[in-house]
Protein backbone atom coordinates (compact mmCIF):
# COMPACT_ATOMS: atom_id res chain seq x y z
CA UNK A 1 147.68 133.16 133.62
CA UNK A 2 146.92 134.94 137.14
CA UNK A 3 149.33 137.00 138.98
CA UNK A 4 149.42 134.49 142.02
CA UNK A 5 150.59 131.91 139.58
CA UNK A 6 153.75 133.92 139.06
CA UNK A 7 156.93 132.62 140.92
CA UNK A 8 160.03 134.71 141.39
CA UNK A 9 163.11 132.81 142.70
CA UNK A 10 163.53 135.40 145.04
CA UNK A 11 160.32 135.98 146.08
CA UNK A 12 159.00 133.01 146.22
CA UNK A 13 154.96 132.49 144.90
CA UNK A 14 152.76 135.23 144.99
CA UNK A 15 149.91 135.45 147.75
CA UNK A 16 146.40 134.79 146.55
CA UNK A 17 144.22 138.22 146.21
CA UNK A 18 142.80 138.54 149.58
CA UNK A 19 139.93 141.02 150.53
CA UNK A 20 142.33 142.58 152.94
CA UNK A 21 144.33 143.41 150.24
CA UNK A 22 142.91 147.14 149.52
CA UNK A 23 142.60 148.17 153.14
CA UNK A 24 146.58 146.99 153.58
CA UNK A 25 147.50 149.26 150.25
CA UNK A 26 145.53 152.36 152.04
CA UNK A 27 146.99 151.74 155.43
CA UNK A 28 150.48 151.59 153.92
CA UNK A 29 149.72 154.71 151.37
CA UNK A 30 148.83 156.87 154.36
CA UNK A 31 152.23 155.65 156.34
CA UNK A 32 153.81 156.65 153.22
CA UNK A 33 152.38 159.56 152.94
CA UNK A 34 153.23 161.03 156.57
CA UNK A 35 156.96 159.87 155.66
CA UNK A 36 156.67 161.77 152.85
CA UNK A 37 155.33 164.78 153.84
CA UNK A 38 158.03 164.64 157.01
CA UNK A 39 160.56 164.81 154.43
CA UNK A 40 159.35 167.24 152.76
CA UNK A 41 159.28 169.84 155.31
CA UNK A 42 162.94 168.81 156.51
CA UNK A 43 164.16 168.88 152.49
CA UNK A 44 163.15 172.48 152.62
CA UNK A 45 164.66 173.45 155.97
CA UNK A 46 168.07 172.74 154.35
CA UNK A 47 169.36 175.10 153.30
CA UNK A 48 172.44 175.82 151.13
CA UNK A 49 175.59 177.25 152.85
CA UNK A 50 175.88 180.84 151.04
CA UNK A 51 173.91 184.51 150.61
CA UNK A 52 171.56 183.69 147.81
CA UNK A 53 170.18 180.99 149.39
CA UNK A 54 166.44 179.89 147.20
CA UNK A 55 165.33 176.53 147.99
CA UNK A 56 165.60 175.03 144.94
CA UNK A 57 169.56 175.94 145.05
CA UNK A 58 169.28 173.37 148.29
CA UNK A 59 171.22 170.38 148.67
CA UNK A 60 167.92 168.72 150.05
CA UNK A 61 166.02 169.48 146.34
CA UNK A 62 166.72 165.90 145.37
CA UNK A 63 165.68 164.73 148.68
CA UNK A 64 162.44 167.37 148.14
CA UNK A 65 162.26 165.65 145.04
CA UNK A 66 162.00 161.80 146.33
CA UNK A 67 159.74 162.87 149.21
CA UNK A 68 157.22 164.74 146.48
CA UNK A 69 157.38 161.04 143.91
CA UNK A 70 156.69 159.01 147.19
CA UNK A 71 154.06 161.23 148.18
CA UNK A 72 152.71 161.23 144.49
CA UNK A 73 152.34 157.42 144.83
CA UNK A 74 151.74 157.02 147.81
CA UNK A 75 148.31 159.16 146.88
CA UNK A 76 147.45 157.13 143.55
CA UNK A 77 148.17 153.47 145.82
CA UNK A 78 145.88 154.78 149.19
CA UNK A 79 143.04 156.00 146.36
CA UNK A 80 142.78 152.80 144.62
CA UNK A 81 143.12 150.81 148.28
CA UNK A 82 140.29 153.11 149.00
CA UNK A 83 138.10 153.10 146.09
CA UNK A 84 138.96 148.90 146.35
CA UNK A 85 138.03 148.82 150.31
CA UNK A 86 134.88 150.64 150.00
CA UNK A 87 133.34 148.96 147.33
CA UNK A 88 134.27 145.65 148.56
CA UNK A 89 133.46 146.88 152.66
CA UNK A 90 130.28 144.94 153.05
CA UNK A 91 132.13 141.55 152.37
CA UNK A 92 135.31 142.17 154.45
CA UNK A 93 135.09 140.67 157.97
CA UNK A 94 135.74 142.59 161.25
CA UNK A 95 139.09 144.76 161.02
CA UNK A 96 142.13 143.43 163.73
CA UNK A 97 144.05 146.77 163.55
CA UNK A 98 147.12 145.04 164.92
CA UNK A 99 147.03 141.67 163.00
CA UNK A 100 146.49 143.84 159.81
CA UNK A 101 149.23 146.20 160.87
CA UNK A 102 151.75 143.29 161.40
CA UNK A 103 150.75 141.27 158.33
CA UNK A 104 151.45 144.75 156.58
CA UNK A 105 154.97 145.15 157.81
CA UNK A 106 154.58 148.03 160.27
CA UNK A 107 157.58 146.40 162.21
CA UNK A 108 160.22 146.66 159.20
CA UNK A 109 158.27 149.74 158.62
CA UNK A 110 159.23 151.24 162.29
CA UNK A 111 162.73 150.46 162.32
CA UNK A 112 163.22 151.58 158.80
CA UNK A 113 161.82 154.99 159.79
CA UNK A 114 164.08 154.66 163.22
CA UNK A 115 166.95 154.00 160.90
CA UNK A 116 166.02 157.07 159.21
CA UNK A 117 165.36 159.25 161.93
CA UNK A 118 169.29 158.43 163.15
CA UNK A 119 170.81 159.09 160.08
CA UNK A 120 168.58 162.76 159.84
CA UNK A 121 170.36 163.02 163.68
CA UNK A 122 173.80 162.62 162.16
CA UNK A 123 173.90 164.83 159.53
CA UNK A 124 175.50 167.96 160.43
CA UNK A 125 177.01 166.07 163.25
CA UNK A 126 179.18 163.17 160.95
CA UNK A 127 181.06 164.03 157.91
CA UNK A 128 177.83 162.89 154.88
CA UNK A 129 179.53 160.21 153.04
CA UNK A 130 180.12 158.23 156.56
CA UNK A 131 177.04 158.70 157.34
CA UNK A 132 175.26 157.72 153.97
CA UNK A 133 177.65 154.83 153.99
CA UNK A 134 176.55 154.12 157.16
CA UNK A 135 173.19 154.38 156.19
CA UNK A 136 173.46 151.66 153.63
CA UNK A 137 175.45 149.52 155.77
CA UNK A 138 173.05 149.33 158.35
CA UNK A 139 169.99 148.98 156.38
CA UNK A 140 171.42 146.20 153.75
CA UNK A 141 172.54 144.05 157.14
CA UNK A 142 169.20 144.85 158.94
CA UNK A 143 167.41 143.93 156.39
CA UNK A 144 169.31 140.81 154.95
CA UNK A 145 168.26 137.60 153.32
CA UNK A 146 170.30 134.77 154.89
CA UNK A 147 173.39 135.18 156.96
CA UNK A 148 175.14 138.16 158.17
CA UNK A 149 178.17 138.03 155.46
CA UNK A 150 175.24 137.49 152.82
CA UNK A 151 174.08 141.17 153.71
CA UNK A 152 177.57 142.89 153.91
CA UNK A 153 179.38 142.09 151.27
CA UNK A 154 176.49 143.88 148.54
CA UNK A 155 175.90 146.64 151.13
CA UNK A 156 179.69 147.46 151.25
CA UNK A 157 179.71 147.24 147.38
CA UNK A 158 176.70 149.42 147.46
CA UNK A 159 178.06 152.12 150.30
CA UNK A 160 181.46 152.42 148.05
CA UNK A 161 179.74 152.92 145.11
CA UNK A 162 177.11 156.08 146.35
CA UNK A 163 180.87 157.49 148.06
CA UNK A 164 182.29 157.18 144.86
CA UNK A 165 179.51 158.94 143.26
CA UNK A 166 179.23 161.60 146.17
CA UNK A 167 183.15 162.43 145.73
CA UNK A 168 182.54 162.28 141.98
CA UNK A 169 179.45 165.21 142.28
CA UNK A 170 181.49 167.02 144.50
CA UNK A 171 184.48 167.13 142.43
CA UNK A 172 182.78 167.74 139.16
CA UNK A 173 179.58 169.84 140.22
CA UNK A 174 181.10 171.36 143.50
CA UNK A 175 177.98 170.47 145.06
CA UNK A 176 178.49 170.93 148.49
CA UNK A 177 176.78 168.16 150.52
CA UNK A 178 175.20 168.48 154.47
């Protein structure tokens, strides 16, 4: 059995393997890769609210560490997508930068970074856990399947559940969030 003969109720079938394929896994990996190495460099500006401040005593180590695992991947995906694209170059008609650039995503892709980019705005500026649950509000309504109410209902289950776990960490761990 192929992989495009797969069907996931959700998803839906899976495309065919196109020769495009490998060049839209590179372009992606190196998107990923300047998102990760933005958030890198902010996850180490954070820094912890006392005198013997090291940065792995942060509160942005875990977000040092997500940045470092989608930078990881994002590496092994654009190598393959470029070992793939350059083997297979000679056979792949003309590139369309923006066709392959929309049938990648790049619009999801911008307003998830824009998304982002407001909630890194916020932080300092709105207690964390409205903002986070703001954060998961907006993205699980953005992004919906379906109708509006379809979207809210698991993003509010969602947003109460990482404030639960926040307040939890915080009470526990005294882990002082930004």
């Amino acid at each position: 059995m192929l992989l495009h003969d797969l069907t996931d109720p959700e998803e839906g079938k899976a495309p065919p393997p196109d020769v495009r394929t490998d060049l839209r896994d590179l372009l992606g990996a190196l998107l990923l890769l300047a998102v990760s190495a933005g958030f890198t460099v902010a996850s180490l500006r954070s820094p912890f609210p006392g005198q013997s401040w090291v940065w792995y005593s942060s509160p942005g180590i875990f977000a040092l560490a997500m940045a470092l695992c989608l930078g990881g991947c994002s590496l092994v995906v654009g190598y393959r997508g470029l070992r793939r694209w350059r083997a297979a170059r000679r056979t792949v008609p003309p590139l369309h930068w923006g066709e392959e650039l929309r049938a990648w995503g790049i619009g999801r892709f911008l307003v998830a970074v824009g998304i982002i980019g407001v909630y890194l705005l916020l932080l300092g500026r709105v207690p964390f856990l409205l903002a986070s649950s703001g954060l998961i509000l907006v993205f699980g309504t953005v992004f919906r399947e379906g109708n509006f109410l379809g979207g809210l209902r698991p993003s509010l289950i969602a947003a109460a559940i990482v404030v639960g776990f926040s307040v939890l960490i915080m009470k526990v761990f005294g882990i002082v969030f930004p």
